[in-house]
N, C-alpha and C. Protein backbone atom coordinates (compact mmCIF):
# COMPACT_ATOMS: atom_id res chain seq x y z
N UNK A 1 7.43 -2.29 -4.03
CA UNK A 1 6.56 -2.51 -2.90
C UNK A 1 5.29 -1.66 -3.01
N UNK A 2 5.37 -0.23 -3.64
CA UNK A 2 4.03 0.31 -3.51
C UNK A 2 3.13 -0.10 -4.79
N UNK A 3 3.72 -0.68 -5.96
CA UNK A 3 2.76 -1.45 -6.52
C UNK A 3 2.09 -2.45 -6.31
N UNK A 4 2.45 -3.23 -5.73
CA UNK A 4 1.74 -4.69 -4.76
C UNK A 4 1.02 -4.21 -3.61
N UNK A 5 1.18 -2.70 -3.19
CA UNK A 5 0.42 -2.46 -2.04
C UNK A 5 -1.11 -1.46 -2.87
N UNK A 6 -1.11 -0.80 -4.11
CA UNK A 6 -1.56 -0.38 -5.06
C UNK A 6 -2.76 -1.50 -5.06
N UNK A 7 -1.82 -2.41 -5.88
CA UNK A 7 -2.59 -3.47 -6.43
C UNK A 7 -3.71 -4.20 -5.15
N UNK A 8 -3.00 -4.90 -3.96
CA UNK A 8 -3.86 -4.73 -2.95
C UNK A 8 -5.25 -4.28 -2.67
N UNK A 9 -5.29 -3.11 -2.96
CA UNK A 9 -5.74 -2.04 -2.34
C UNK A 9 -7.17 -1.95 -3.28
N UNK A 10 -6.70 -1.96 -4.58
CA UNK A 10 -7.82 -2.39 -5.46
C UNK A 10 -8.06 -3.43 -5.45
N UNK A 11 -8.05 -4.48 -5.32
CA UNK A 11 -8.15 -5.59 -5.05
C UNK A 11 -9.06 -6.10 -4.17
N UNK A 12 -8.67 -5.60 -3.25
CA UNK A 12 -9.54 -5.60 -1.91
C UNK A 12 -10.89 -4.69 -2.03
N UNK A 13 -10.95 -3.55 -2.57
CA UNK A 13 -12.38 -2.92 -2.95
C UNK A 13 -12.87 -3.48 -4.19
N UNK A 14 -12.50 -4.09 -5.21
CA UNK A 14 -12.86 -4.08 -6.26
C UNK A 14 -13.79 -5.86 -6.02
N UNK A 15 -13.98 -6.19 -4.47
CA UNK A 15 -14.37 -7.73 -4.32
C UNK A 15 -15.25 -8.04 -4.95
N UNK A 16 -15.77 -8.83 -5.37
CA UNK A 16 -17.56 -9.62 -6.18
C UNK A 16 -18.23 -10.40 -4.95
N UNK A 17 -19.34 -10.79 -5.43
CA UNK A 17 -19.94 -11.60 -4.06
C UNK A 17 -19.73 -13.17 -4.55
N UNK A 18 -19.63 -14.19 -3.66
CA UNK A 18 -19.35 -15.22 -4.21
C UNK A 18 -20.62 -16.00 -3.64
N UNK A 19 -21.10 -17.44 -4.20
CA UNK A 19 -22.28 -18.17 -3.47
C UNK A 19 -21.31 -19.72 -3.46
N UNK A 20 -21.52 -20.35 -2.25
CA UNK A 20 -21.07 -21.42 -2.11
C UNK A 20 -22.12 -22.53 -1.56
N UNK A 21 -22.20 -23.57 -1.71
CA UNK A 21 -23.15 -24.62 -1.35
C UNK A 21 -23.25 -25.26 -0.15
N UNK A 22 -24.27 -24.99 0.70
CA UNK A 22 -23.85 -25.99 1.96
C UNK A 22 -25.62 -26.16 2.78
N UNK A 23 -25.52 -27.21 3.38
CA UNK A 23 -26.55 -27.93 3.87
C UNK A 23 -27.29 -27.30 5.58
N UNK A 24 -28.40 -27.26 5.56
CA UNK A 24 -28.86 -27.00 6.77
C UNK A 24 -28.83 -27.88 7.66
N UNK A 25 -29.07 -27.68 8.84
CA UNK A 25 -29.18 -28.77 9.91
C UNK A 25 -30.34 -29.95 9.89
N UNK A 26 -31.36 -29.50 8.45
CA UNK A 26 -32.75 -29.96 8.61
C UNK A 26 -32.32 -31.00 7.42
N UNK A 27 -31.40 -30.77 6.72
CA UNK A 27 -31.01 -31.62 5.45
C UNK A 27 -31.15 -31.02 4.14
N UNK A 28 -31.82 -29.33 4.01
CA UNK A 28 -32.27 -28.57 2.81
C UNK A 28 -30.51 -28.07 2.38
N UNK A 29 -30.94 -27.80 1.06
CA UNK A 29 -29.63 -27.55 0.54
C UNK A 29 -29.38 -26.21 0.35
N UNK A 30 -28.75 -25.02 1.08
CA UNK A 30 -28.84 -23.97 0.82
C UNK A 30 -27.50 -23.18 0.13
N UNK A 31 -27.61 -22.07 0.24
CA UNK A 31 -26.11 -20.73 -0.62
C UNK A 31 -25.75 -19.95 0.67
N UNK A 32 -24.90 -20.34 0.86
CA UNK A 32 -23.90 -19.45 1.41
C UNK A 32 -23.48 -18.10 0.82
N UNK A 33 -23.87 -16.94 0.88
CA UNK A 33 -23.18 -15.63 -0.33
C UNK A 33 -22.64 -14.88 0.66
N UNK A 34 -21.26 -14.77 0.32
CA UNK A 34 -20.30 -13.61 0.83
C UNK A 34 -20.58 -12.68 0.26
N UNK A 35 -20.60 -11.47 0.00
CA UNK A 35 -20.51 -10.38 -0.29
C UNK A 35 -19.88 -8.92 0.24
N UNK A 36 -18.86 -9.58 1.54
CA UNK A 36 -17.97 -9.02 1.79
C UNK A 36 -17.17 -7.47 1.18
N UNK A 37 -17.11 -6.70 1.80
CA UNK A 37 -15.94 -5.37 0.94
C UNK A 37 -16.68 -4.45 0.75
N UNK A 38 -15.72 -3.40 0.83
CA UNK A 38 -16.42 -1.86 0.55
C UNK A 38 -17.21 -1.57 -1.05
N UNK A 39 -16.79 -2.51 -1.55
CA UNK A 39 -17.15 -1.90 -2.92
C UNK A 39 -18.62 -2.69 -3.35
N UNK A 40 -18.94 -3.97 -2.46
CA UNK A 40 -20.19 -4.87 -2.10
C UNK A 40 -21.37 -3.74 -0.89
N UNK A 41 -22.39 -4.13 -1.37
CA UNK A 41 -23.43 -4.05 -0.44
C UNK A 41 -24.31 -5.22 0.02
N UNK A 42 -25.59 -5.12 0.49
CA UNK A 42 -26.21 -6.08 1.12
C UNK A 42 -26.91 -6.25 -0.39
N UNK A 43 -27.41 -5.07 -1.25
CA UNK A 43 -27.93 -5.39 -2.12
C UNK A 43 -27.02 -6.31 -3.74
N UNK A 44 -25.76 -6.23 -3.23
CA UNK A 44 -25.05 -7.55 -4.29
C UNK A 44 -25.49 -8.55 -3.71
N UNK A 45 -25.39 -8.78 -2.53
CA UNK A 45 -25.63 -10.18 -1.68
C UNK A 45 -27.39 -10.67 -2.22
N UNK A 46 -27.94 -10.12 -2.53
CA UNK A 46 -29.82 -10.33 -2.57
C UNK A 46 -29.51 -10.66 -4.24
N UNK A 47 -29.27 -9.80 -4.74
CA UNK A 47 -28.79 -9.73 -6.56
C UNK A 47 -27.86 -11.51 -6.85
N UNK A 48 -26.99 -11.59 -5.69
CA UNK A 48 -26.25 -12.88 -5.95
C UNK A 48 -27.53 -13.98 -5.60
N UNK A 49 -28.11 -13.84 -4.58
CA UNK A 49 -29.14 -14.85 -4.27
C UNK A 49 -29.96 -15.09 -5.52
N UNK A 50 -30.86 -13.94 -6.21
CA UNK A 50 -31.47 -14.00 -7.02
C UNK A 50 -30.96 -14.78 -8.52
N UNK A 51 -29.61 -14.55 -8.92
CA UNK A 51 -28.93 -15.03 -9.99
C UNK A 51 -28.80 -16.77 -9.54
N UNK A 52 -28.33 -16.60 -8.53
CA UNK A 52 -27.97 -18.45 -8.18
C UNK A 52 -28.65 -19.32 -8.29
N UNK A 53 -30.41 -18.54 -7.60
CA UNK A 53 -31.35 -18.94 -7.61
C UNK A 53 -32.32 -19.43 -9.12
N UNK A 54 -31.81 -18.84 -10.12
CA UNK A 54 -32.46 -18.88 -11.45
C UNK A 54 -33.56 -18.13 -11.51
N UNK A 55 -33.66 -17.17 -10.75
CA UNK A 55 -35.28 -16.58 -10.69
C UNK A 55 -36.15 -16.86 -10.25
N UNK A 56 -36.12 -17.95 -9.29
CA UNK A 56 -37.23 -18.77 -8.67
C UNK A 56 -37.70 -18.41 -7.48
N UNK A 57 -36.69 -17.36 -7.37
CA UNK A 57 -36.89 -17.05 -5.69
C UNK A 57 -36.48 -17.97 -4.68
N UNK A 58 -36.24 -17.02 -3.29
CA UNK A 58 -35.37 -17.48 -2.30
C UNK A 58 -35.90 -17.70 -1.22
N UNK A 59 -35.64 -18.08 -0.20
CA UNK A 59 -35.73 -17.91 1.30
C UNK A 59 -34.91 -17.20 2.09
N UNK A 60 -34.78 -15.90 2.45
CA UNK A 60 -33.45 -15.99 3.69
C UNK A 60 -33.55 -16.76 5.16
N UNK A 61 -32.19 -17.71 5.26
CA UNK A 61 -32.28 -18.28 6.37
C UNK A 61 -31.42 -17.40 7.27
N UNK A 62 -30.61 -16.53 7.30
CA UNK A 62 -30.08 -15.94 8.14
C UNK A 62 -29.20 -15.03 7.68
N UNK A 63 -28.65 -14.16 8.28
CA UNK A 63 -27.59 -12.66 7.69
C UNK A 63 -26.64 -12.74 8.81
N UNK A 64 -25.22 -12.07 8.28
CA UNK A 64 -24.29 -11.99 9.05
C UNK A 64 -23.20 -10.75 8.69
N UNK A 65 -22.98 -9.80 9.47
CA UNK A 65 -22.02 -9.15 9.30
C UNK A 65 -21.94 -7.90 10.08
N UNK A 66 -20.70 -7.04 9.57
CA UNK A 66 -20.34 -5.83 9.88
C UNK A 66 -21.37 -4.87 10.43
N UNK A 67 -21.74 -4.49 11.44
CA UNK A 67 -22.49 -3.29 11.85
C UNK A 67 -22.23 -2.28 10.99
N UNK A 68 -22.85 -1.36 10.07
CA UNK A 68 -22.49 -0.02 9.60
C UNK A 68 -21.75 0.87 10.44
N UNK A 69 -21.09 1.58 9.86
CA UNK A 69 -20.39 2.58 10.80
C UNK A 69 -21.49 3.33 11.37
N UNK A 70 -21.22 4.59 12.46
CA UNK A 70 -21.92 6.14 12.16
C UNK A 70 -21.46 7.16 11.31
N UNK A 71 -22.33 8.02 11.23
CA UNK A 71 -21.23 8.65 10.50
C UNK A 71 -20.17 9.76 10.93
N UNK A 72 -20.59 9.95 12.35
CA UNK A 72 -19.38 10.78 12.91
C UNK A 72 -18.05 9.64 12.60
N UNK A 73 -18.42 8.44 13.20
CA UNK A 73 -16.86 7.51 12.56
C UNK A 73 -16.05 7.64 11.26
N UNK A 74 -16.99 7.78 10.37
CA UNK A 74 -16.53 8.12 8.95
C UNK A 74 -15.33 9.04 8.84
N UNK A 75 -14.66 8.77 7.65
CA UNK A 75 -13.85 10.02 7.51
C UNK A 75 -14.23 10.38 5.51
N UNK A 76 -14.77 11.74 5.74
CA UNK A 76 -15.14 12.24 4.38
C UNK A 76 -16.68 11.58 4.05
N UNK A 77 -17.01 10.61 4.78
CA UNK A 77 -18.55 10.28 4.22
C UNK A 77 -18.41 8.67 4.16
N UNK A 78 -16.78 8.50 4.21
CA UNK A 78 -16.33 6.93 3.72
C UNK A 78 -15.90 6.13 4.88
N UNK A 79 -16.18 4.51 4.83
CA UNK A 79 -16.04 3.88 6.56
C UNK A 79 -14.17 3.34 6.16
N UNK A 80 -13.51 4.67 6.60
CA UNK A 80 -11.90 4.47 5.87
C UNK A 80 -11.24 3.35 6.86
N UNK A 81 -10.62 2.15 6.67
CA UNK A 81 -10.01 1.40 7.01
C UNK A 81 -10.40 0.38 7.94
N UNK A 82 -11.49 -0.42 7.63
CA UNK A 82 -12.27 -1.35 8.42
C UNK A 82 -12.90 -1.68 7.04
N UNK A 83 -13.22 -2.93 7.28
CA UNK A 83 -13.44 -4.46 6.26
C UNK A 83 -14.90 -4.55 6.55
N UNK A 84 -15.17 -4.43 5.94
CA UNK A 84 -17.34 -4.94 6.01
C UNK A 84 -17.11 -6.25 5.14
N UNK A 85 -17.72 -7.20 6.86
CA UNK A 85 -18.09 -8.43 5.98
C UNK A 85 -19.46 -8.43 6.34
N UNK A 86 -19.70 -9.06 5.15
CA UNK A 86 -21.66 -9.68 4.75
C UNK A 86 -21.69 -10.79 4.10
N UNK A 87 -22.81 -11.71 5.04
CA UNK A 87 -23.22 -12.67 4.36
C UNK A 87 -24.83 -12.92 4.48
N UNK A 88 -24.99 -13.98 3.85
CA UNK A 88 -26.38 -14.40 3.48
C UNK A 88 -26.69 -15.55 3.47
N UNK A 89 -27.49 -16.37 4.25
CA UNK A 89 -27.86 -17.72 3.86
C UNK A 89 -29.15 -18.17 3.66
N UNK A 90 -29.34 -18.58 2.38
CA UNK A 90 -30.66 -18.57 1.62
C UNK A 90 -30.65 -20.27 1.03
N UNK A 91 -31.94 -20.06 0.88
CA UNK A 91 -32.91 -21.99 0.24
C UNK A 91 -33.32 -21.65 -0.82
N UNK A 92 -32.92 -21.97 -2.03
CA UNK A 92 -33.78 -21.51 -3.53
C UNK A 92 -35.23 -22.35 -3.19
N UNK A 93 -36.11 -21.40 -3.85
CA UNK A 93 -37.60 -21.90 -3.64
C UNK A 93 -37.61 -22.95 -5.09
């Protein structure tokens, strides 16, 4: 049991950002990017836009997620046991 909870554990920090495809209300075709997890920032999420995008550059249509901690909340400097989700929804130019 504490190897599957081990494994978990890295697992869960060790996330990537993912981009998925989906349509605006206007009919443009945009990316969905999770970038979810402690071990993600906002800047994987911009880095994923940019790669998906081919270099062409983006639009952001909107952001979503986790408020940052403070840092009195912190424990050691680190936001210990709470899930940061982030997302991104962007229009390749």
């Amino acid at each position: 049991m504490k190897k599957f909870l081990a494994l978990f554990a890295v697992l869960a920090l060790a996330g990537c950002a993912t981009a998925e495809k989906t349509y605006l209300n206007t009919g443009e075709q945009g990316l969905t990017i999770d970038c979810s997890g402690e071990a993600n920032s906002w800047a994987t999420c911009y880095e994923k836009a940019d790669a998906s995008c081919a270099g062409t550059g983006y639009r952001i249509v909107g952001t979503d997620g986790t408020p940052q901690a403070k840092e009195s909340d912190k424990t050691l400097g680190v936001d210990v046991g709470n899930f940061t989700s982030r997302s991104v929804l962007v229009v390749c130019k």
